[in-house]
C-alpha atoms as a PDB file:
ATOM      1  CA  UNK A   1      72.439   9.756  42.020  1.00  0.00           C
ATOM      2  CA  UNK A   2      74.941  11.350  44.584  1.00  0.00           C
ATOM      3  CA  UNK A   3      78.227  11.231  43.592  1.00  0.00           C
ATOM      4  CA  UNK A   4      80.246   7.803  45.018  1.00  0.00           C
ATOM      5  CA  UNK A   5      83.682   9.158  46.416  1.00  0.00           C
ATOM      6  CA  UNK A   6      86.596   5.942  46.498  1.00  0.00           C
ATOM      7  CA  UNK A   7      86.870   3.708  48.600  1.00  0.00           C
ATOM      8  CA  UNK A   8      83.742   3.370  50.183  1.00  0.00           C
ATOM      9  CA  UNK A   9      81.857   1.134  52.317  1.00  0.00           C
ATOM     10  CA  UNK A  10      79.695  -1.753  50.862  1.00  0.00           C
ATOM     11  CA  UNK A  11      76.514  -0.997  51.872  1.00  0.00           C
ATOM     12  CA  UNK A  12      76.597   2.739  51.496  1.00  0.00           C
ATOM     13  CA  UNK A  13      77.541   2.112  47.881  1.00  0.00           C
ATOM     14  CA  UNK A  14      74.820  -0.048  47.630  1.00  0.00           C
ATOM     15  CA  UNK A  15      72.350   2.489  49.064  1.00  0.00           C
ATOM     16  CA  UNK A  16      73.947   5.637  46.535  1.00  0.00           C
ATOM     17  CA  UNK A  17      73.206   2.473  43.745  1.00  0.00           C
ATOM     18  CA  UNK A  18      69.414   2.851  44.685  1.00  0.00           C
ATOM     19  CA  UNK A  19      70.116  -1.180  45.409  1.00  0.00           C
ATOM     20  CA  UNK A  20      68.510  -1.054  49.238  1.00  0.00           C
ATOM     21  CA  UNK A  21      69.104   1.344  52.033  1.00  0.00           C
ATOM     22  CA  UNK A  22      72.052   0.951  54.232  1.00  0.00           C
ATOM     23  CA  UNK A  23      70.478  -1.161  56.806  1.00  0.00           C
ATOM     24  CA  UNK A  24      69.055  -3.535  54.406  1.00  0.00           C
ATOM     25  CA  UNK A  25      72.418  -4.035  52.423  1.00  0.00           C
ATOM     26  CA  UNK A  26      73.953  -5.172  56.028  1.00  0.00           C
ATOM     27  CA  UNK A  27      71.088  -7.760  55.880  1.00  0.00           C
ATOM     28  CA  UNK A  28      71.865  -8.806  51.978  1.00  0.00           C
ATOM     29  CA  UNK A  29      75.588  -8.898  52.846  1.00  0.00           C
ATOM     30  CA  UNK A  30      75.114 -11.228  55.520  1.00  0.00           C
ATOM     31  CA  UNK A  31      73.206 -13.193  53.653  1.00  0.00           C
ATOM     32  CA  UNK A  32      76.264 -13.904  51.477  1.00  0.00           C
ATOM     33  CA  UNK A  33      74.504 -12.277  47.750  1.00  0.00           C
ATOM     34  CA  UNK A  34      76.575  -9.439  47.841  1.00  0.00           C
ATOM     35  CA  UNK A  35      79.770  -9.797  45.664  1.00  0.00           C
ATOM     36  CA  UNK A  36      83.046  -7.642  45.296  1.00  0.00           C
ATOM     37  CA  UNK A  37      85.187  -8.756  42.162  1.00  0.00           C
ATOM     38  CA  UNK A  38      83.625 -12.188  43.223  1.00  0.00           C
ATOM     39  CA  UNK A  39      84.058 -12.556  45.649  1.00  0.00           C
ATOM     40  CA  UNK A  40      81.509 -12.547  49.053  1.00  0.00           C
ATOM     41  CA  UNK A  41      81.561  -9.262  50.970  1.00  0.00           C
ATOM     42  CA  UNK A  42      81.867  -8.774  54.638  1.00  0.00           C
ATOM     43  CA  UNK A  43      80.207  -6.086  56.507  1.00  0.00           C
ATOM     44  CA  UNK A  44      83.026  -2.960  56.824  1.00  0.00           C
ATOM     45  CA  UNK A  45      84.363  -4.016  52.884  1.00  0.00           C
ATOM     46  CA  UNK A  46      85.087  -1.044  50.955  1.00  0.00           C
ATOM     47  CA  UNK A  47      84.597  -0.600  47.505  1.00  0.00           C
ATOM     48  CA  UNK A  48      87.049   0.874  45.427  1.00  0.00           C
ATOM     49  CA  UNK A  49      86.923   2.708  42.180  1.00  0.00           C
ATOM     50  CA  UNK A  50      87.200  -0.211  39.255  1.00  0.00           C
ATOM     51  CA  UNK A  51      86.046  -2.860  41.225  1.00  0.00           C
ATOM     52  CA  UNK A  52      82.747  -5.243  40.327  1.00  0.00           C
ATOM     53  CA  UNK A  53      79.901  -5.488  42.546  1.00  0.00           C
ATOM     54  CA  UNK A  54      76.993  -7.669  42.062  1.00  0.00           C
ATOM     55  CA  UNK A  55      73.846  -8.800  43.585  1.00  0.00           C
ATOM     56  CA  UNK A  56      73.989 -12.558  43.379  1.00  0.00           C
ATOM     57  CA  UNK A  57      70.229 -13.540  41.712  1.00  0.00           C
ATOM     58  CA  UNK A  58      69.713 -14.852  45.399  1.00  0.00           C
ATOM     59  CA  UNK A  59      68.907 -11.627  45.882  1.00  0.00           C
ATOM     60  CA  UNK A  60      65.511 -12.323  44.346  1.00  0.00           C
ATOM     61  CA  UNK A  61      64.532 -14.165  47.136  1.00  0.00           C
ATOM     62  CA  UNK A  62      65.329 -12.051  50.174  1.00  0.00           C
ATOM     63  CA  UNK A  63      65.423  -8.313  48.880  1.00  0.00           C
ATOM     64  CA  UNK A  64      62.001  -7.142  50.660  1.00  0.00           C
ATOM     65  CA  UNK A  65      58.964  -6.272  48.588  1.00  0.00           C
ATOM     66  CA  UNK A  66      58.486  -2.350  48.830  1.00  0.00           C
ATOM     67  CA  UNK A  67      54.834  -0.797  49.258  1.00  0.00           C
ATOM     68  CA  UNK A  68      54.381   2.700  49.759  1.00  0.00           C
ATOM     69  CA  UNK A  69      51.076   4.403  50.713  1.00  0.00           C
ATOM     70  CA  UNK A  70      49.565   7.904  51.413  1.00  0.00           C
ATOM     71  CA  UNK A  71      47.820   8.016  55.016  1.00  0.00           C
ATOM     72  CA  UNK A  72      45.595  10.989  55.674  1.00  0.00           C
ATOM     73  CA  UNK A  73      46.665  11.581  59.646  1.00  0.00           C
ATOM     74  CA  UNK A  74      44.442  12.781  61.688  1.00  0.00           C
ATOM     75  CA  UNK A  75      45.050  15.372  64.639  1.00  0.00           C
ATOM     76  CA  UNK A  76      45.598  14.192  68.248  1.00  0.00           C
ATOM     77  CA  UNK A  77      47.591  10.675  66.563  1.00  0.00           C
ATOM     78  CA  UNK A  78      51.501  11.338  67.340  1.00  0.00           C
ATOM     79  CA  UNK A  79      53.595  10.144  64.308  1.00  0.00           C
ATOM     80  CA  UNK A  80      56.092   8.013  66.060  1.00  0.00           C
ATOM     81  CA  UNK A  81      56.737   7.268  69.704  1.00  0.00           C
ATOM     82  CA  UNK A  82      54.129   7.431  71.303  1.00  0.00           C
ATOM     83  CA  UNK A  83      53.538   8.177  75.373  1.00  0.00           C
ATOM     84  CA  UNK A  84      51.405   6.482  78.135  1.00  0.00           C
ATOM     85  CA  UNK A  85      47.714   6.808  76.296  1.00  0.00           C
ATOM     86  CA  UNK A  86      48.804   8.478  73.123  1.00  0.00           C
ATOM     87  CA  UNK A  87      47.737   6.501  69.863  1.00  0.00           C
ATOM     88  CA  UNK A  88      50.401   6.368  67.015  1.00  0.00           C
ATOM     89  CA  UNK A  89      49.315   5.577  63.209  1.00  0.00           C
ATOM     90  CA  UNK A  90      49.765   2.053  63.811  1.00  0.00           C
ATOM     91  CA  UNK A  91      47.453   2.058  66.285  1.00  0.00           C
ATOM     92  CA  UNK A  92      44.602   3.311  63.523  1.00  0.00           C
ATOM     93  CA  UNK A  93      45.761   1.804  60.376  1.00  0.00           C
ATOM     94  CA  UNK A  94      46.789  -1.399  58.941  1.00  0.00           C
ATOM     95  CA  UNK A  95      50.648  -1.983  58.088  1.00  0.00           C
ATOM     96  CA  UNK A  96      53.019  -4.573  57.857  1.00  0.00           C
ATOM     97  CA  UNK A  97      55.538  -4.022  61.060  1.00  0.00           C
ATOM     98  CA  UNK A  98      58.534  -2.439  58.739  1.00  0.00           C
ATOM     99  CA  UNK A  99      56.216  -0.099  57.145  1.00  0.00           C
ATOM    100  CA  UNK A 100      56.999   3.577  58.617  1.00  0.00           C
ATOM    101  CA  UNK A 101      55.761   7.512  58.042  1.00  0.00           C
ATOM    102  CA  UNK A 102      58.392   9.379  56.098  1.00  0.00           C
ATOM    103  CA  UNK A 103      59.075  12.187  58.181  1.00  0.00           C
ATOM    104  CA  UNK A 104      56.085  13.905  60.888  1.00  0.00           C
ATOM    105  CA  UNK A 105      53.550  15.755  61.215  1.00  0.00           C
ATOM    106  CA  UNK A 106      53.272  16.764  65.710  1.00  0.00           C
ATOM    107  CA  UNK A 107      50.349  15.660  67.286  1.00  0.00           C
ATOM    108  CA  UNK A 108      48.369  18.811  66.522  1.00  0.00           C
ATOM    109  CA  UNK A 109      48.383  18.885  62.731  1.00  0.00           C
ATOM    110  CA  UNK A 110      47.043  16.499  60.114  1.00  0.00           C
ATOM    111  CA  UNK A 111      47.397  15.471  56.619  1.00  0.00           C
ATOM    112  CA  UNK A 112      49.203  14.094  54.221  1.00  0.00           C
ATOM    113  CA  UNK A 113      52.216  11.323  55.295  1.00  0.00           C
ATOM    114  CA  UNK A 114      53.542   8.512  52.936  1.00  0.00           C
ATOM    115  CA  UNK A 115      54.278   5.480  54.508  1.00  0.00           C
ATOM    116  CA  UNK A 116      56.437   2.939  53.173  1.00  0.00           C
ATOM    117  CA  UNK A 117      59.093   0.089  54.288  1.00  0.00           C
ATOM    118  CA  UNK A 118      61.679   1.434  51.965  1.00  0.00           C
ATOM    119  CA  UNK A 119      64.552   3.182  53.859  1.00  0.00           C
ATOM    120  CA  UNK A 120      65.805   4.530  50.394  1.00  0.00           C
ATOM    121  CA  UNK A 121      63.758   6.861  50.232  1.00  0.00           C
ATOM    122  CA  UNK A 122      63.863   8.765  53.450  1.00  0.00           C
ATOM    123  CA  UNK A 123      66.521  11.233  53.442  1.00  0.00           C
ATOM    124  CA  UNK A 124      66.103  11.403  49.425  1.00  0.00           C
ATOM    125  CA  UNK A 125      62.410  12.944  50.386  1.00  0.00           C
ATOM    126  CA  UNK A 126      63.545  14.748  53.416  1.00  0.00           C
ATOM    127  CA  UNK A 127      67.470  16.556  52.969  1.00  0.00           C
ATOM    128  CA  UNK A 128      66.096  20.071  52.561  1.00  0.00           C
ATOM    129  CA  UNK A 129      68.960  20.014  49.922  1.00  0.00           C
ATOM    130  CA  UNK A 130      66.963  18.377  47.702  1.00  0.00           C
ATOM    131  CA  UNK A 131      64.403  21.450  47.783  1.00  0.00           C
ATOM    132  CA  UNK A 132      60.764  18.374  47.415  1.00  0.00           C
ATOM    133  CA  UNK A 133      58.047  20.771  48.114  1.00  0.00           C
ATOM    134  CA  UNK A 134      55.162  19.893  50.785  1.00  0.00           C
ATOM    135  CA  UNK A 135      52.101  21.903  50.707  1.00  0.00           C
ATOM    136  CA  UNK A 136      50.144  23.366  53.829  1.00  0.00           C
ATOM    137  CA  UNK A 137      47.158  24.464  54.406  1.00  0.00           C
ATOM    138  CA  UNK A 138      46.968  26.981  57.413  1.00  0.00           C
ATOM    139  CA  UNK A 139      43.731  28.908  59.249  1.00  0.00           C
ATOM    140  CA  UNK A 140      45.514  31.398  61.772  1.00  0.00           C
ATOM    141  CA  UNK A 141      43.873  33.115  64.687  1.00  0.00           C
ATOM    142  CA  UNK A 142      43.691  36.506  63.362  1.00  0.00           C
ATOM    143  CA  UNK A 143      43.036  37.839  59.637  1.00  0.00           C
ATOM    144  CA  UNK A 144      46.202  37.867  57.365  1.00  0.00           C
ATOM    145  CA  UNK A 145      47.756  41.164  57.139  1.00  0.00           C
ATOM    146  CA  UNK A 146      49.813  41.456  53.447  1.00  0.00           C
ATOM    147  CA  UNK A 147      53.129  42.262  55.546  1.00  0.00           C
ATOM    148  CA  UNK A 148      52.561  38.313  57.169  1.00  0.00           C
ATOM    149  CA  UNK A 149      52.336  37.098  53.681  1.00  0.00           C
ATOM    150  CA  UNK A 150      55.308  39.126  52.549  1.00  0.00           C
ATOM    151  CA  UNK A 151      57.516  38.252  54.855  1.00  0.00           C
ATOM    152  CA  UNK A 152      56.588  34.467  55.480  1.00  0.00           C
ATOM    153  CA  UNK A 153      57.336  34.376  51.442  1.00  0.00           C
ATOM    154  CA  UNK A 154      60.832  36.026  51.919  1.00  0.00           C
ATOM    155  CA  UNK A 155      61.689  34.141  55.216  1.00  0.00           C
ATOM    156  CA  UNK A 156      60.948  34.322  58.807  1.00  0.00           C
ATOM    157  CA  UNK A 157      64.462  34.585  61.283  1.00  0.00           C
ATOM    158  CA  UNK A 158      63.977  32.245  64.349  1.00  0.00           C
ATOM    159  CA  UNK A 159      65.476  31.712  67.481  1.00  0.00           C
ATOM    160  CA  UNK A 160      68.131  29.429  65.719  1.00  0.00           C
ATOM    161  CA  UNK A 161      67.806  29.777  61.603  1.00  0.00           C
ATOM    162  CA  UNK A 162      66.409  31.709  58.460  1.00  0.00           C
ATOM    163  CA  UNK A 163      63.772  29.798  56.984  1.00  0.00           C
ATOM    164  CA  UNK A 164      63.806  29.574  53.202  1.00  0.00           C
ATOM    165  CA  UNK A 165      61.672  31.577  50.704  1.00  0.00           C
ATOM    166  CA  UNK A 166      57.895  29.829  50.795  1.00  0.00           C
ATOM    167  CA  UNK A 167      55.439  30.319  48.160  1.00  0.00           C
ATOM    168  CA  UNK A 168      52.485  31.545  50.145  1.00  0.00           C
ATOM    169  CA  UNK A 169      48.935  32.511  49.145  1.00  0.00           C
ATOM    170  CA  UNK A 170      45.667  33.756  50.753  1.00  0.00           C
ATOM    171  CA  UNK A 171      43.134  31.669  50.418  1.00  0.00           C
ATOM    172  CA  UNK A 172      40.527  33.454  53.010  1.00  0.00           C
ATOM    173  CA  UNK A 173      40.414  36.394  55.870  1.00  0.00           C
ATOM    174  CA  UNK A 174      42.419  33.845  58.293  1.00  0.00           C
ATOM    175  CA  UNK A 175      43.459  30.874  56.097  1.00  0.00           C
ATOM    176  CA  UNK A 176      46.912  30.627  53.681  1.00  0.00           C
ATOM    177  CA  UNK A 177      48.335  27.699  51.782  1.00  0.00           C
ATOM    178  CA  UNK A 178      52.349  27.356  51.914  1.00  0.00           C
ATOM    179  CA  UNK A 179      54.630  25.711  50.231  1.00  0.00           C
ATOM    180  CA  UNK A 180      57.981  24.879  52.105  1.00  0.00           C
ATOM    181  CA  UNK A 181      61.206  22.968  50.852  1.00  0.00           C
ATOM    182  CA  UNK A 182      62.303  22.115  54.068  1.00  0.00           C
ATOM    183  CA  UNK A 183      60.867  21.156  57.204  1.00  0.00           C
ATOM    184  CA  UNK A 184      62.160  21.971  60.275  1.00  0.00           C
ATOM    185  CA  UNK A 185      60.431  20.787  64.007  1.00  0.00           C
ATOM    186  CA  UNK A 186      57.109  22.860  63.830  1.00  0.00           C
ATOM    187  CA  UNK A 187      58.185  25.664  61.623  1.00  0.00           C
ATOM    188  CA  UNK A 188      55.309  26.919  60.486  1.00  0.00           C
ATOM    189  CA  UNK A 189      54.093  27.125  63.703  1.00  0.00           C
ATOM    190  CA  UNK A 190      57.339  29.099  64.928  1.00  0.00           C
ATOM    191  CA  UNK A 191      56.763  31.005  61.749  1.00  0.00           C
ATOM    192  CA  UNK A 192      53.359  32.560  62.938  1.00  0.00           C
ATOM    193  CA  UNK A 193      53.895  33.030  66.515  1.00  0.00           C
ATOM    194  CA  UNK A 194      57.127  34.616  65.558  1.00  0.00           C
ATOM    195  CA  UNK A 195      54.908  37.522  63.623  1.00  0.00           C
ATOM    196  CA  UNK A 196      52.217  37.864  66.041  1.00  0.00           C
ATOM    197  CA  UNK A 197      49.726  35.036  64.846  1.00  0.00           C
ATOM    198  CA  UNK A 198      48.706  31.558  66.170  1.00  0.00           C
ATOM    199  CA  UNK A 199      47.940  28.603  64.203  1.00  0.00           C
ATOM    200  CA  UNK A 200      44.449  27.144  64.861  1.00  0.00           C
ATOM    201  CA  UNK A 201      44.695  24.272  62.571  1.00  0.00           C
ATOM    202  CA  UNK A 202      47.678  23.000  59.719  1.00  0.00           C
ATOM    203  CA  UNK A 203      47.083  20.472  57.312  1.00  0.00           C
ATOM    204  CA  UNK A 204      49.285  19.250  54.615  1.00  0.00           C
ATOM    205  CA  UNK A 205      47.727  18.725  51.344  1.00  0.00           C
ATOM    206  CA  UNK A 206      50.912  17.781  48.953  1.00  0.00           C
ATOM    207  CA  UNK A 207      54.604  15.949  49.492  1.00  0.00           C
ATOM    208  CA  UNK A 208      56.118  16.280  45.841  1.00  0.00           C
ATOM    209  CA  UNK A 209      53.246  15.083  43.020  1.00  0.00           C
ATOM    210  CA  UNK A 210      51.336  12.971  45.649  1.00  0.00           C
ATOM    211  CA  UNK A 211      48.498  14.832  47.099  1.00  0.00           C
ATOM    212  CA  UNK A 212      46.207  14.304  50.032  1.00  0.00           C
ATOM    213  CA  UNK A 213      42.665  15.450  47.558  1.00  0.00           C
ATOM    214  CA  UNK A 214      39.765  13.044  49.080  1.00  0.00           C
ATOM    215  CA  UNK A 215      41.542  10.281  51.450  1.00  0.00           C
ATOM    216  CA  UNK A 216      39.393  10.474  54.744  1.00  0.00           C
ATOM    217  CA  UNK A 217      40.936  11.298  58.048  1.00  0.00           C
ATOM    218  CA  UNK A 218      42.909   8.089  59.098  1.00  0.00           C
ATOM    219  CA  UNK A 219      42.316   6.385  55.736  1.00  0.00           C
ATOM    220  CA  UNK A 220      45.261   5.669  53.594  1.00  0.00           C
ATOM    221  CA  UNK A 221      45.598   4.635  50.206  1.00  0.00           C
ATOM    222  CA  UNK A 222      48.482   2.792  48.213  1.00  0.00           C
ATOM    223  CA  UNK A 223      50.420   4.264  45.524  1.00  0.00           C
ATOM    224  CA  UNK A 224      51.174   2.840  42.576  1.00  0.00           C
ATOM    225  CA  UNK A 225      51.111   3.287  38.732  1.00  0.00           C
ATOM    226  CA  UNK A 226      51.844   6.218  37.511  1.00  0.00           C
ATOM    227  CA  UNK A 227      51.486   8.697  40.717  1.00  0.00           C
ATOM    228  CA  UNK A 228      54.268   6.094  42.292  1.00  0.00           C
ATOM    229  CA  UNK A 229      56.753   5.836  39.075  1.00  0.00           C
ATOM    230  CA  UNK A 230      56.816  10.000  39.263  1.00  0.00           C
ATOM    231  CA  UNK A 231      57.556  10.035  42.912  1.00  0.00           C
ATOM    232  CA  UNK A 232      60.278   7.572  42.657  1.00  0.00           C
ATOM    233  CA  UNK A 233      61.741   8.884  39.502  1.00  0.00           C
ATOM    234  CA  UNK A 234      61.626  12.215  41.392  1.00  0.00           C
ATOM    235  CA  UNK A 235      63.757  11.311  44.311  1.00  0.00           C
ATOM    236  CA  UNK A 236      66.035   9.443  41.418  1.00  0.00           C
ATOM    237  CA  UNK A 237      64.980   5.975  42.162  1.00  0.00           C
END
């Protein structure tokens, strides 16, 4: 858990507390089941070191149910947002309306996402601070020279920023799996074309311990038991 600096605001305490996420303790708060020495908080209260908060049992009865799930995306589907004739996952797969992809994969690449309706969890899994791997599976348009690998290890400079050390490893004459902490708008794309080499097809296999292994394209599975209790104990949840 990140450390709580005094005072501070109600529902970001609640959210460092692994209680809800931010939005969803503005919700419990104005529901009136949030208490400060108490007392009923208001949105804006700040908590100060010392003082009591609890979640009146209430709670129970409005705190949402979370569900998470691993969704194999398939290429040509645009994560979020979608444009005039574009399809977006929700347009191929069941989900409740609050259910959303942690982080994206662009249009072009498929794989792994986990989708869930728990807003704790997003910048846990995605702050390249936290150093989660994600896996990648990558078939290039040329064969793999040992200088590529060597330097996409090491880090690749970019219009803008260093990428981090990868762990990288041939798997054929044009195909390499990666393993990236961080995730910046189509690095590993930038990555290649940056040292000569164009990405034909990128699939990610792995986010933390959940892997992708035999969910079909556009299939998605939930997690639960113990692949779900590692995940969350992971991100300290």
């Amino acid at each position: 858990m990140a450390e709580i600096i005094y005072p501070v605001r109600i529902n970001r305490y609640l959210a460092l507390n692994n209680i809800s996420s931010r939005r969803e303790a503005d919700a419990l708060i104005e529901k009136g089941v949030v208490l400060i020495n108490g007392k009923k908080a208001k949105i804006g209260d700040k908590v100060n070191e010392g003082d009591k908060v609890t979640v009146n049992a209430k709670a129970a009865e409005v705190m949402k149910k979370y569900v998470y799930f691993a969704f194999n995306k398939p290429r040509g589907i645009v994560t979020s947002s979608p444009r005039d004739g574009q399809k977006s996952i929700k347009d191929i797969t069941y989900s409740a309306d609050d259910v959303f992809p942690v982080g994206r994969l662009d249009k072009n690449s498929r794989g792994l996402l986990i989708l869930t309706n728990d807003g704790r969890i997003n910048d846990k899994l995605l702050n390249p601070e936290h150093d989660h791997e994600k896996e990648y599976v990558v078939e290039v348009n040329k064969p793999i020279t040992n200088i590529f690998l060597k330097v996409m290890s090491q880090g690749v400079q970019l219009e803008d920023f260093k990428t981090k050390p990868a762990v990288v490893e041939k798997k054929d004459e044009t195909t390499f799996n990666i393993t990236l902490t961080e995730g910046k708008k189509h690095q590993i794309r930038r990555m290649c074309t940056n040292l000569g080499w164009e990405v034909v097809d990128l699939k990610r296999i792995r986010v933390m311990g959940v892997k992708l292994g035999t969910l079909g394209s556009g299939q998605q599975r939930k997690l639960q038991g113990p692949e779900l209790e590692e995940l969350l104990k992971s991100l300290g949840i």
